[in-house]
Protein backbone atom coordinates (compact mmCIF):
# COMPACT_ATOMS: atom_id res chain seq x y z
CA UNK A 1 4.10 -39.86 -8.77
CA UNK A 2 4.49 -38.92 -5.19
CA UNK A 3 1.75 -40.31 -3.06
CA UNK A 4 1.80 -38.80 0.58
CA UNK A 5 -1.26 -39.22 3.41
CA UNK A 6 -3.35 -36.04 3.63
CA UNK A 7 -1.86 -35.69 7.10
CA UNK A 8 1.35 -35.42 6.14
CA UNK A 9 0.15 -32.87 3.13
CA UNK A 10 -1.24 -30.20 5.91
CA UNK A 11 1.94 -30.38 7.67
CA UNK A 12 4.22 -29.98 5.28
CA UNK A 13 2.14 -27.06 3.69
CA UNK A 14 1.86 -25.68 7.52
CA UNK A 15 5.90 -25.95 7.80
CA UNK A 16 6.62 -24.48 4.32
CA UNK A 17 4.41 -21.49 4.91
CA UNK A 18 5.55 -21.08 8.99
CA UNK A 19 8.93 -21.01 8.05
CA UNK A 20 9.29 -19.44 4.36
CA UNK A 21 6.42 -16.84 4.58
CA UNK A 22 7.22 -15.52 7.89
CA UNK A 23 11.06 -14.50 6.74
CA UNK A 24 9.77 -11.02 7.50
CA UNK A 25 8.90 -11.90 11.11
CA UNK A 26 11.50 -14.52 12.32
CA UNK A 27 14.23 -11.79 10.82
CA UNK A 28 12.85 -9.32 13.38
CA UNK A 29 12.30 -12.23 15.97
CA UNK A 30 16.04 -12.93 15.23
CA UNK A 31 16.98 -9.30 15.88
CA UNK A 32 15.08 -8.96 19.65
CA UNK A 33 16.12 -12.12 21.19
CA UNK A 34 19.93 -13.99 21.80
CA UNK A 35 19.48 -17.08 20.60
CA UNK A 36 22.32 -18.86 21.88
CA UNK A 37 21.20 -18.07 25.62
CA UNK A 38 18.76 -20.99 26.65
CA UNK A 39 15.78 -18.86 27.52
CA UNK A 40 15.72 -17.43 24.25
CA UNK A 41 16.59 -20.50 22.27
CA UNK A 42 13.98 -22.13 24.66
CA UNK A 43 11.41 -19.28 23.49
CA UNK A 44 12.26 -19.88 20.00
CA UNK A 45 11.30 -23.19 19.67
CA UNK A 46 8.22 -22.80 22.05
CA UNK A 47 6.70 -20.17 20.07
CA UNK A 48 8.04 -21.90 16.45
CA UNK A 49 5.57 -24.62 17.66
CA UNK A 50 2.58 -22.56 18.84
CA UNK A 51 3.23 -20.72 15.37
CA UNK A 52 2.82 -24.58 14.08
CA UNK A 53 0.02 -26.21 15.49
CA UNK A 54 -2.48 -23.06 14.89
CA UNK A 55 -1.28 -22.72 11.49
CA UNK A 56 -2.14 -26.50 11.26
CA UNK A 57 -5.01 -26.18 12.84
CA UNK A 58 -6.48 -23.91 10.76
CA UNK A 59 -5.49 -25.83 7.65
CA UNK A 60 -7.34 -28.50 8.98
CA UNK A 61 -10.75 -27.10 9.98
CA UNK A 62 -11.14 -25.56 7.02
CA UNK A 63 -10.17 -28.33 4.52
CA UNK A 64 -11.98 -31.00 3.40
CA UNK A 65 -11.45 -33.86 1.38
CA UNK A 66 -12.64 -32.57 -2.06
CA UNK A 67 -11.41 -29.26 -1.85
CA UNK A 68 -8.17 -30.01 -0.60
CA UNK A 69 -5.86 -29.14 -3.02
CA UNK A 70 -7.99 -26.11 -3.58
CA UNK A 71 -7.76 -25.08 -0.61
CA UNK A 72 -4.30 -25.20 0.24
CA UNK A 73 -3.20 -23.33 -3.39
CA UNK A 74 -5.61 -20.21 -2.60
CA UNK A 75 -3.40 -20.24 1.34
CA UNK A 76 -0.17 -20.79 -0.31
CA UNK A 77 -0.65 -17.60 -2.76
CA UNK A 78 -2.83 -15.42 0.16
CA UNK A 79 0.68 -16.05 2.25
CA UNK A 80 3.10 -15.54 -0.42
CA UNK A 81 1.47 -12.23 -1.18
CA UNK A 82 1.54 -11.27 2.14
CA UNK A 83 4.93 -12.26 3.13
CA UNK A 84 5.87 -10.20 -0.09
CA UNK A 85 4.43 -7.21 1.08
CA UNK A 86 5.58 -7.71 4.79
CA UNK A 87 8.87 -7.36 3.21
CA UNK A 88 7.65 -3.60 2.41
CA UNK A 89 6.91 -2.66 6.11
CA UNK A 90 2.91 -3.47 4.60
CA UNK A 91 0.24 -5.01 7.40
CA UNK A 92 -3.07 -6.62 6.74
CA UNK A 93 -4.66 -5.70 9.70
CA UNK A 94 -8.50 -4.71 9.91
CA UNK A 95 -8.46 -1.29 8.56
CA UNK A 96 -6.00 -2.68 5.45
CA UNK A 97 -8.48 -4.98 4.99
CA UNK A 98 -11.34 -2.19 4.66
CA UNK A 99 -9.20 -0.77 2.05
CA UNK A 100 -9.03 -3.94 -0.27
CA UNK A 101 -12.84 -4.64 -0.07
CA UNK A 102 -13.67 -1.31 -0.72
CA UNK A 103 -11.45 -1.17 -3.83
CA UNK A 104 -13.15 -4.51 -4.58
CA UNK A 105 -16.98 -3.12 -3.89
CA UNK A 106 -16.17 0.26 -5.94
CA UNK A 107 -14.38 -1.87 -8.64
CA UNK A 108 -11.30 -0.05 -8.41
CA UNK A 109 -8.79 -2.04 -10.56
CA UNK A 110 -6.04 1.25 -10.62
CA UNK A 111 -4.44 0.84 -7.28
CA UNK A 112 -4.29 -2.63 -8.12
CA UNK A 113 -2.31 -2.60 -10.89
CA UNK A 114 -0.09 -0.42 -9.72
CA UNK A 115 0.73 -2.81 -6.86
CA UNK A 116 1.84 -5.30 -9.43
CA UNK A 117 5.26 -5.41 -10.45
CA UNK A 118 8.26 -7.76 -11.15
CA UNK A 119 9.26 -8.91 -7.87
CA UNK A 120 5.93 -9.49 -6.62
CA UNK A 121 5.77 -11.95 -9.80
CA UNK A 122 8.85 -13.60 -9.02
CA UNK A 123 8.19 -13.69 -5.44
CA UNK A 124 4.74 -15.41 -5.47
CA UNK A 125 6.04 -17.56 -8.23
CA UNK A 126 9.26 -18.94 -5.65
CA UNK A 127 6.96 -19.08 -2.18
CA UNK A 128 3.29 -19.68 -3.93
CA UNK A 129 3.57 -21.18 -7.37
CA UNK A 130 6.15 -23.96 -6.70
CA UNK A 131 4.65 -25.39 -3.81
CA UNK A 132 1.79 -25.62 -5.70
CA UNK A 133 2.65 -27.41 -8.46
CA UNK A 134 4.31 -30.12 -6.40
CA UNK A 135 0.84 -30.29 -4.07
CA UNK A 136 -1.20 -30.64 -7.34
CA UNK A 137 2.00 -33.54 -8.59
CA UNK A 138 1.16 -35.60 -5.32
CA UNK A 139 -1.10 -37.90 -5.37
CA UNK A 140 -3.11 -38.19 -2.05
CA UNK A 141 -3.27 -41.84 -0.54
CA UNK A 142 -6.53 -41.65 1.15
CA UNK A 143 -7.12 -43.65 4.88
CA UNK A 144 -10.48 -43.98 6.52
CA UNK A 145 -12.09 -41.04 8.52
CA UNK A 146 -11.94 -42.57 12.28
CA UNK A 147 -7.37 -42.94 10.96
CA UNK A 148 -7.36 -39.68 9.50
CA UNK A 149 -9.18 -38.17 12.70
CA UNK A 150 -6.88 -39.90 14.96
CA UNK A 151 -3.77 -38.84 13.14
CA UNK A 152 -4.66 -35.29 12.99
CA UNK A 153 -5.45 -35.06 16.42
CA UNK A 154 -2.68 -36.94 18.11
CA UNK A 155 -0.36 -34.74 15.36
CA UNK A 156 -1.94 -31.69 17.23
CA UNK A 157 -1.60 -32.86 20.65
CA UNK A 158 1.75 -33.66 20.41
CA UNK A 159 2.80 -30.13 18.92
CA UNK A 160 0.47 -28.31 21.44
CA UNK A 161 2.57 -30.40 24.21
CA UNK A 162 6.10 -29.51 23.32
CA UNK A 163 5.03 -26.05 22.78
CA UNK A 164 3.26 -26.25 26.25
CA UNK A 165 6.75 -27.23 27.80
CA UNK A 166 8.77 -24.83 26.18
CA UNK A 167 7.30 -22.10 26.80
CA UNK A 168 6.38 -22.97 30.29
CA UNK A 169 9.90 -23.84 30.79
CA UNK A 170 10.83 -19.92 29.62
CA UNK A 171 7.39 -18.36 31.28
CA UNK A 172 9.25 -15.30 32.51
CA UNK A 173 11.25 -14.35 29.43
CA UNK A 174 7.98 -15.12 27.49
CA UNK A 175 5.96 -12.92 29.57
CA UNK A 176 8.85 -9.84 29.65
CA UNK A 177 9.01 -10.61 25.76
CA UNK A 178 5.64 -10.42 25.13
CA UNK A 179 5.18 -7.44 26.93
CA UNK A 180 7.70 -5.15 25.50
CA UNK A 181 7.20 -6.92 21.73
CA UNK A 182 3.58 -7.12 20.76
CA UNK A 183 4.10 -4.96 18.10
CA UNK A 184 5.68 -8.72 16.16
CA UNK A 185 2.43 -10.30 16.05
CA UNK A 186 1.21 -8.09 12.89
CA UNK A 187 3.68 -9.58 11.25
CA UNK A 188 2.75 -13.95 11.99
CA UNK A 189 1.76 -14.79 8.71
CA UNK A 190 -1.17 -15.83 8.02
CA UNK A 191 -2.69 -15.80 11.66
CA UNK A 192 -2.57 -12.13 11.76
CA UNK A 193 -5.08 -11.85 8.61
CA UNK A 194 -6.98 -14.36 10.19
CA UNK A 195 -7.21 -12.15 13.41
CA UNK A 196 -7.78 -9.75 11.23
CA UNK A 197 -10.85 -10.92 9.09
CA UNK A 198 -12.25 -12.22 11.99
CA UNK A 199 -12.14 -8.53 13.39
CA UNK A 200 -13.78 -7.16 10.32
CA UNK A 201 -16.63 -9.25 10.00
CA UNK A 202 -17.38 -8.96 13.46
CA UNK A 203 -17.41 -5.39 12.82
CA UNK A 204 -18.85 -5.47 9.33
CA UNK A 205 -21.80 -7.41 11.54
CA UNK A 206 -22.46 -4.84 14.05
CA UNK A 207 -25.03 -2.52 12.82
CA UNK A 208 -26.22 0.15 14.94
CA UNK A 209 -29.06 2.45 13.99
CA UNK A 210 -27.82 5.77 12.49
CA UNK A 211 -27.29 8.59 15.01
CA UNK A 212 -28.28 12.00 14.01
CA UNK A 213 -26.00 14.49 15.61
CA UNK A 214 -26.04 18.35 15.40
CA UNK A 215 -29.32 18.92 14.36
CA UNK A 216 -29.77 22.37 16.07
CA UNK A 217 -27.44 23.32 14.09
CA UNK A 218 -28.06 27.29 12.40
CA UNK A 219 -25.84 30.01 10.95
CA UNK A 220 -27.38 33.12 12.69
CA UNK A 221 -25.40 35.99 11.00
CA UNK A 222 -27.67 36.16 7.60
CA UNK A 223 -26.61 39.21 6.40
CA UNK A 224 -23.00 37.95 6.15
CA UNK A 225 -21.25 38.05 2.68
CA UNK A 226 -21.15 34.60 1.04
CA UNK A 227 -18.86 32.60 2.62
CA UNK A 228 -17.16 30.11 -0.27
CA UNK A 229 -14.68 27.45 1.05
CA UNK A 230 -12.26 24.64 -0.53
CA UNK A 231 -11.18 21.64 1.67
CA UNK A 232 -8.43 19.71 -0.17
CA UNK A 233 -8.22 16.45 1.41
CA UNK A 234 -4.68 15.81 0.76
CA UNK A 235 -3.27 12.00 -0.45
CA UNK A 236 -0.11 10.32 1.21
CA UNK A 237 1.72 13.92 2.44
CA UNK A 238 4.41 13.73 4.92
CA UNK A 239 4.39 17.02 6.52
CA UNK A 240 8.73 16.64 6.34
CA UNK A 241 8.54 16.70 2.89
CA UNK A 242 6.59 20.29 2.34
CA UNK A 243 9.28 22.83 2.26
CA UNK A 244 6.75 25.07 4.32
CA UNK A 245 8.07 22.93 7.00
CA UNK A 246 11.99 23.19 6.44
CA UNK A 247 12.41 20.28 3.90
CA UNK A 248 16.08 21.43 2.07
CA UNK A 249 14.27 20.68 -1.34
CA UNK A 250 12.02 23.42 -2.48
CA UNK A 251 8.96 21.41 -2.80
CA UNK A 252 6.33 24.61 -2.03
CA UNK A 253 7.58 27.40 -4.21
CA UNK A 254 4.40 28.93 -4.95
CA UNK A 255 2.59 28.43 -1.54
CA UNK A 256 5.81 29.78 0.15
CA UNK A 257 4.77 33.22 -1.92
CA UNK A 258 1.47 33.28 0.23
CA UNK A 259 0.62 34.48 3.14
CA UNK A 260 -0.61 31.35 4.68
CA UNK A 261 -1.50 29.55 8.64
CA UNK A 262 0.93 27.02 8.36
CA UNK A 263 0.58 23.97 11.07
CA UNK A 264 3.56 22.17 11.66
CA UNK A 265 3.05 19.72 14.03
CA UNK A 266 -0.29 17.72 13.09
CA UNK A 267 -0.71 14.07 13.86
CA UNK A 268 -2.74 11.80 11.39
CA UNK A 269 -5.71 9.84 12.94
CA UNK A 270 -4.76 6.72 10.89
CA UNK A 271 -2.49 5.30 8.70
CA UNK A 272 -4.48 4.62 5.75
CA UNK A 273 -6.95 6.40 3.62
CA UNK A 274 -9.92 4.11 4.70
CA UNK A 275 -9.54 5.15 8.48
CA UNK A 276 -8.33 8.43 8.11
CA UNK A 277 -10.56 10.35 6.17
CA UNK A 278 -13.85 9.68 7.89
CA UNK A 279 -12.02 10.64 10.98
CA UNK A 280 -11.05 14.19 9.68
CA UNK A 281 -14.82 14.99 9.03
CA UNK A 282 -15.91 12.98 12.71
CA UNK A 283 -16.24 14.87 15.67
CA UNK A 284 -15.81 11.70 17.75
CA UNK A 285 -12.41 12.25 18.07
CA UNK A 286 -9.43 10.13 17.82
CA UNK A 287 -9.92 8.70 21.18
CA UNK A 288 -13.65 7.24 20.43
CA UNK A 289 -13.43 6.92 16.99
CA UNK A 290 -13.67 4.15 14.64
CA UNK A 291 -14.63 3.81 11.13
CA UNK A 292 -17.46 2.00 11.89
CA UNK A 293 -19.08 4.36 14.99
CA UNK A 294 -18.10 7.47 12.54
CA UNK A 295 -20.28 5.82 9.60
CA UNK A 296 -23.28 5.38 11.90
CA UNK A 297 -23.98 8.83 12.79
CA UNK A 298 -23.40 12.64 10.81
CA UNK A 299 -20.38 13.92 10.12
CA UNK A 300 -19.15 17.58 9.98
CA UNK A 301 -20.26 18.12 6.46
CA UNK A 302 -23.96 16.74 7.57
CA UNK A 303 -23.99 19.18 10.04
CA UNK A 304 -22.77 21.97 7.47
CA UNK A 305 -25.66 20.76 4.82
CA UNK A 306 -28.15 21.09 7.93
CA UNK A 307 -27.17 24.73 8.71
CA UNK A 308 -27.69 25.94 5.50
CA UNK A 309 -24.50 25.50 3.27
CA UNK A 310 -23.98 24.56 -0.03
CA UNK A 311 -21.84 21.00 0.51
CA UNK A 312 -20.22 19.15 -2.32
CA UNK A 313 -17.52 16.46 -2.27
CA UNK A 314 -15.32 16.11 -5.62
CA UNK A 315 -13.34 12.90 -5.86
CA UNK A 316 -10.09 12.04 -7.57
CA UNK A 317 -9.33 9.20 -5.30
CA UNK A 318 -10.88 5.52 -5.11
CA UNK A 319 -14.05 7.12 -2.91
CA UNK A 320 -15.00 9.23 -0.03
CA UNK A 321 -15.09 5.94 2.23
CA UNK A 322 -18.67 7.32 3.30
CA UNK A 323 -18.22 10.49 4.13
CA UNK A 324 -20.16 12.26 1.13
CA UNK A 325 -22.59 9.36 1.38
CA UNK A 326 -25.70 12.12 2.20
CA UNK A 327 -24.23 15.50 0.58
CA UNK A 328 -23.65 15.65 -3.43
CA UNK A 329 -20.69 14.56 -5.04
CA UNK A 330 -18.99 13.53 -7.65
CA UNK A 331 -15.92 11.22 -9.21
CA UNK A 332 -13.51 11.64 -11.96
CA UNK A 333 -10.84 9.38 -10.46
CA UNK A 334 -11.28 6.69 -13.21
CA UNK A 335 -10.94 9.10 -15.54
CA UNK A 336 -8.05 9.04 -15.41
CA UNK A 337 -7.51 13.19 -15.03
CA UNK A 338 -4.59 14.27 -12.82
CA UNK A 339 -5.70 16.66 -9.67
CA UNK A 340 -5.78 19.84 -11.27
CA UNK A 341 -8.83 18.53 -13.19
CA UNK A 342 -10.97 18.68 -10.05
CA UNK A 343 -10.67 22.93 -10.40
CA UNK A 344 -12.60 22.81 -13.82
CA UNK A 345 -16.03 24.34 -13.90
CA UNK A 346 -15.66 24.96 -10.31
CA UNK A 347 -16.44 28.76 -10.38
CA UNK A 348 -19.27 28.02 -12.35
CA UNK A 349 -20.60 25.92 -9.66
CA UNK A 350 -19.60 27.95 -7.31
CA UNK A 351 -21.89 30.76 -8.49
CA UNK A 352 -24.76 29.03 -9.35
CA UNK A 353 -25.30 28.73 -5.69
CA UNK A 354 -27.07 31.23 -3.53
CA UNK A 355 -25.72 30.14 -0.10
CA UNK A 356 -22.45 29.52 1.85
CA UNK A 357 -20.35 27.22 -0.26
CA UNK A 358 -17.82 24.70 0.89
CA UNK A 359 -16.39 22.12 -1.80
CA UNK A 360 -14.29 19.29 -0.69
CA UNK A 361 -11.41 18.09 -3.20
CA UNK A 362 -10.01 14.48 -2.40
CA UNK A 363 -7.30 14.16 -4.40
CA UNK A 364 -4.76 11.52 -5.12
CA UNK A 365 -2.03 13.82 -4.06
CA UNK A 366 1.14 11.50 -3.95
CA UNK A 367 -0.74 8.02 -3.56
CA UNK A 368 1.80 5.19 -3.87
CA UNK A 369 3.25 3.40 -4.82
CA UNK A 370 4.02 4.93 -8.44
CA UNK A 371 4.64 8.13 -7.71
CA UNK A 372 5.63 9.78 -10.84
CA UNK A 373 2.16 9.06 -11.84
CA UNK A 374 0.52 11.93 -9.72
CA UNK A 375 1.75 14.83 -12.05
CA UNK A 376 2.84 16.07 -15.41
CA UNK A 377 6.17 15.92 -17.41
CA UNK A 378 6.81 19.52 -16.58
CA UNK A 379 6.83 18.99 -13.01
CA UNK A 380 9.81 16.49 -12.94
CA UNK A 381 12.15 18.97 -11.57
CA UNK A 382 14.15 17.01 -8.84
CA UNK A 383 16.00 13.85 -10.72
CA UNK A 384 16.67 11.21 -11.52
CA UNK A 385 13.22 9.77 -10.87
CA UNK A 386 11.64 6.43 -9.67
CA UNK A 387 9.79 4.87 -12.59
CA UNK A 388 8.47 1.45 -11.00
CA UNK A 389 7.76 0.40 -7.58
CA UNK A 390 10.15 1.91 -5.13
CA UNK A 391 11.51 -1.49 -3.75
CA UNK A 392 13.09 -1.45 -7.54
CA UNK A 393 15.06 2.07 -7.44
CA UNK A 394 17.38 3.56 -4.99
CA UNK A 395 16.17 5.94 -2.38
CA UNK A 396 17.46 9.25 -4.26
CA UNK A 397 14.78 8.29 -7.46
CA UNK A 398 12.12 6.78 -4.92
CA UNK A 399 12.55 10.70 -2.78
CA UNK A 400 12.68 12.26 -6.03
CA UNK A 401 9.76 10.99 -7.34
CA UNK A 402 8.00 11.46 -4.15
CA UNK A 403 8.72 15.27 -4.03
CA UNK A 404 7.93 15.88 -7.42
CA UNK A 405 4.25 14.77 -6.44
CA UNK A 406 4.74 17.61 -3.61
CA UNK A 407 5.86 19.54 -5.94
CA UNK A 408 2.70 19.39 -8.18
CA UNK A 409 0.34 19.36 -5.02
CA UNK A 410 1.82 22.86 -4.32
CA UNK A 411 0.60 24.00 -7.53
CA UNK A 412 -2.84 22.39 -6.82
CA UNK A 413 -3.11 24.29 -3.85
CA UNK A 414 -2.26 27.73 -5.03
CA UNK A 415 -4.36 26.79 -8.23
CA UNK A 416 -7.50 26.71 -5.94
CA UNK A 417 -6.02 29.77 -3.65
CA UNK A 418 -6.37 31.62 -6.89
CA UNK A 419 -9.43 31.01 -7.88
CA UNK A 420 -10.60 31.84 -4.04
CA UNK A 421 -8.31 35.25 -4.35
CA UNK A 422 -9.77 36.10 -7.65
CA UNK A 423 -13.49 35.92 -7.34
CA UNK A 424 -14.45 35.49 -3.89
CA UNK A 425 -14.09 38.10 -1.04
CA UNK A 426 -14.87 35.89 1.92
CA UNK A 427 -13.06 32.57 0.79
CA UNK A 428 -10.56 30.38 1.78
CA UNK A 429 -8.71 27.34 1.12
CA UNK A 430 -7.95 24.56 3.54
CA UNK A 431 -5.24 21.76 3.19
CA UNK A 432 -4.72 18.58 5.57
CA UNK A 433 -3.17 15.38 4.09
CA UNK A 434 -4.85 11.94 5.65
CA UNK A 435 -1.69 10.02 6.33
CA UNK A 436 2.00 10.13 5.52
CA UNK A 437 4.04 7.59 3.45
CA UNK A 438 7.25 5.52 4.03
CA UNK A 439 9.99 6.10 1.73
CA UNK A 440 12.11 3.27 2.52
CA UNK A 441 13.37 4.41 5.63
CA UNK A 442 14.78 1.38 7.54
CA UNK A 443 13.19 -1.33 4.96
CA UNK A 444 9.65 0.30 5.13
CA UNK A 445 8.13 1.30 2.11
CA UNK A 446 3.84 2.55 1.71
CA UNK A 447 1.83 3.26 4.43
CA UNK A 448 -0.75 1.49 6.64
CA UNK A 449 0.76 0.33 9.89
CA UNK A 450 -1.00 -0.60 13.20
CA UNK A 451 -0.46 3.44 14.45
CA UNK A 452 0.88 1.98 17.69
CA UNK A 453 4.51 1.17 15.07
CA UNK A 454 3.86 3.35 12.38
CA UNK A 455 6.94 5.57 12.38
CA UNK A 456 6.60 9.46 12.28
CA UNK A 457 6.53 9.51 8.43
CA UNK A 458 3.30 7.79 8.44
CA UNK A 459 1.79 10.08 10.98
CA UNK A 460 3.05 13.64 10.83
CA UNK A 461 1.19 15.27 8.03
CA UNK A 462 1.22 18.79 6.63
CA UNK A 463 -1.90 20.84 7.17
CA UNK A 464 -2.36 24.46 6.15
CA UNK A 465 -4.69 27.40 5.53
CA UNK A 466 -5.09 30.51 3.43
CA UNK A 467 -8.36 33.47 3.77
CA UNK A 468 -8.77 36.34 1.91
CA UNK A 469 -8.76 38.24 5.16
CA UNK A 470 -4.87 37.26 5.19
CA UNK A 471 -4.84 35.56 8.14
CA UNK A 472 -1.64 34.15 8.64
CA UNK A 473 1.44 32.90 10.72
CA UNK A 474 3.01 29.85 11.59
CA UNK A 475 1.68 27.36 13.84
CA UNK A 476 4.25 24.79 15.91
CA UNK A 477 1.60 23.59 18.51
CA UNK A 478 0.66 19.73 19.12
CA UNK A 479 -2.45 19.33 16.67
CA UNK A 480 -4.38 16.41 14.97
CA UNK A 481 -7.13 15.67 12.77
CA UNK A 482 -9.75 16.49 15.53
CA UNK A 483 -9.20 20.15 14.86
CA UNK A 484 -10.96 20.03 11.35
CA UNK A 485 -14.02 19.09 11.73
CA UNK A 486 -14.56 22.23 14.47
CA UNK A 487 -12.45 23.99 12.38
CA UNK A 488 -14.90 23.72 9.22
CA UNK A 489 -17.84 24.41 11.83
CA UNK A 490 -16.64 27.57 12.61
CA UNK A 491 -15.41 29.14 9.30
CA UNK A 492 -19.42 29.14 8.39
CA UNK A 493 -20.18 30.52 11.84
CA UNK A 494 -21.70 27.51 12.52
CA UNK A 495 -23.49 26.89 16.31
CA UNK A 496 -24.56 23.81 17.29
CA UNK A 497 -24.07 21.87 21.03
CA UNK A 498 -21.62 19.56 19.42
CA UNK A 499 -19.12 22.83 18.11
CA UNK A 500 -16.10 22.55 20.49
CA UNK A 501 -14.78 26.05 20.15
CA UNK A 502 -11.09 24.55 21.98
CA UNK A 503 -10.49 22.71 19.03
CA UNK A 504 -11.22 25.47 16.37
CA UNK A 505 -7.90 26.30 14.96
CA UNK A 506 -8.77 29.79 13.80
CA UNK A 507 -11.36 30.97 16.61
């Protein structure tokens, strides 16, 4: 049996996971900088060691000598999982983060499993499991505490030198490199997550009191007919896959019957459900918001419960990530049901009510990363089709399978335009999707990049709008998800000191 110093343990687990789990980010280092000049060979090797020693010394802070092995397994998996997904275009940053524990908190095993697939097994078996089993083979040869001190810390200082001198040998290119690259550090495995956790417990921490906002808020017009609205919070939509916006595939045949607002040029807030869709129904803006100001002070549909209308939130999707926290609702997503489901009983709630009526429908639209799991058999018109993960078929199944789900969220929308056109005279139905998706496009697959890299596909939703007054037209200005909150306000003739008429699309 091997026996090797625990010293010499941390840095060979520190090396294996700098250099093997970070293929994702030296292959883009590799790409930005000419390695055979001596400034950038210099830079290599100076930031290779800086890479080192705080990889190393977070090993060793938060090891100890009983948990060791322990330890150093749950890493080894935590960075092969993440150097997998890297390998997708996929970040852990903060708001990624708030996804997981929010799956975790509502239990939500789905997404889960349908993140699991074949090469995820083989690749955590290769970069986690091996490793492993050699680090639980060794046996550790144990010194005292004042040698094992000593060794760590001259083991640090002499890394932290040579790093020290490299880079300060190569300040300038480091400094023009850093500059014009930042966008590399989401990808330093695992220091990112580490910057990242660190960022969401410090948030998670920082509890405000809740701020009431819009509480003057009245609907003056009484005499008004009934006003009945549906929001559909649309799931994973890129606006250039909606034929309503020129895709070549006929993905909206039934909504391209209607007479419809169509907005063509909408920018997501986020990237990712969990910071997206409290910022549609905010009315701090994109500017001020953050998931964590939003959820300490009312929302749009707060203010719409305040002024007298009838507010319920109907879930398909993991959860409303707060939103519906002080308004009824309700979820069927582990149910299993696809989308259309949410339309059942509907009308019968609908009239049960005496007031205005808006009902919110989060569905799970074309979630990822299984797509042909977000509709029916008889809505697998474009083929062949992606039936795994999409890093496992070629990018005509993975588009196909993607547009099929379009395909089916057409039919969800003119599903609830009917119902509106059939039994309501003052209705309408509202669409906006809460991020885009990656298809594959230049190695990038999912969703849920730092916005500042996300490409276009991850940001440019489809949003669109049908009233029985046939309003209607196309719409090709610069808009975002601050529109719909104001948007939603005025629809019910809402007026309240936080309404910003400017940003009401149909005022």
């Amino acid at each position: 049996m091997l026996k090797i110093s625990v010293n010499r343990l941390l840095l060979l687990v520190c090396g294996f996971i700098v250099v093997f789990d970070n293929l994702v980010f030296w292959g883009k280092l590799f790409q930005r900088i000419d390695f055979f000049e001596a400034s950038g060979f210099g830079f290599f090797w100076g930031f290779l060691a800086s890479m080192f020693v705080l990889t190393y010394l977070i090993l060793v802070l938060f090891s100890n000598k009983y948990m060791l092995k322990i330890f150093l397994s749950i890493v080894l998996i935590i960075s092969a999982i993440i150097g997998y997904f890297a390998e997708l275009g996929v970040v852990f940053d903060q708001f990624m983060l708030t996804n997981i524990v929010d799956n975790i908190k509502e239990q939500n095993t789905k997404e889960a499993q349908e993140l699991l697939s074949v090469p995820l097994v083989v690749h955590v078996s290769i970069f986690a499991f091996v490793p492993i089993t050699l680090l639980w083979m060794a046996k550790i040869k144990r010194h005292s505490f004042l040698i094992e001190s000593k060794n760590r810390i001259l083991t640090t200082l002499a890394v932290v030198v040579i790093a020290i001198i490299l880079i300060w040998a190569n300040m300038k290119y480091v400094t023009y490199f850093g500059r014009e690259n930042r966008d590399l550090r989401y990808f330093i495995n695992p220091l990112f997550l580490v910057k990242s956790g660190y960022s969401y417990v410090e948030d998670m921490f920082d509890t405000k009191d809740f701020k009431v906002i819009g509480s003057d808020a009245i609907i003056r017009n009484n005499n008004k007919k009934k006003t009945v609205g549906i929001f559909i919070v649309g799931e994973t939509a890129r606006a250039d896959r909606f034929s309503l916006n020129g895709y070549h595939k006929l993905t909206n045949p039934l909504l391209e019957k209607r007479t419809l607002m169509n907005f063509s040029n909408v920018a997501s807030c986020g990237t990712s459900t969990a910071y997206s869709v409290p910022c549609m129904f905010s009315l701090l803006g994109k500017r001020d918001y953050s998931p964590k100001k939003a959820g300490n002070q009312s929302n749009a549909l707060d203010i719409l419960q305040k002024a007298g209308v009838k507010v319920f939130w109907l879930d398909n999707n993991s959860s409303c990530k707060g939103v519906c926290n002080r308004i009824e609702n309700e979820n069927i997503f582990y149910q299993d049901k696809l989308d259309i489901a949410m339309l059942d009983n509907l009308k019968r709630y609908i009239d049960k009510q005496q007031s205005d009526v808006l009902i919110v429908l989060h569905s799970l639209g074309s979630h990822g990363p299984r797509y042909y799991k977000r509709y029916p058999q008889a809505f697998e018109k474009f083929t062949p089709t992606c039936k795994n993960t999409p890093e496992k078929c070629t990018h005509i199944e993975v588009d196909n399978a993607y547009d099929n789900s379009v395909l089916y969220t057409d039919y969800l929308i003119d599903s609830a335009i009917q119902l509106m056109k059939k039994n309501y005279p003052d209705s309408f139905v509202f669409y906006a999707s809460d991020h885009g998706e990656s298809l594959g496009e230049k190695g990038v697959y999912l969703h849920g990049l730092p916005y500042v890299i996300a490409p276009k596909a991850q940001t440019h939703v489809p949003m669109l709008a049908w009233f029985s007054n046939k309003k209607s037209g196309n719409v090709d200005q610069a808009l975002s998800h601050d529109n719909i909150s104001h948007s939603l306000l005025g629809l019910f003739g809402v007026e309240t000191k936080v309404y910003n008429k400017a940003l009401d699309l149909f005022r």
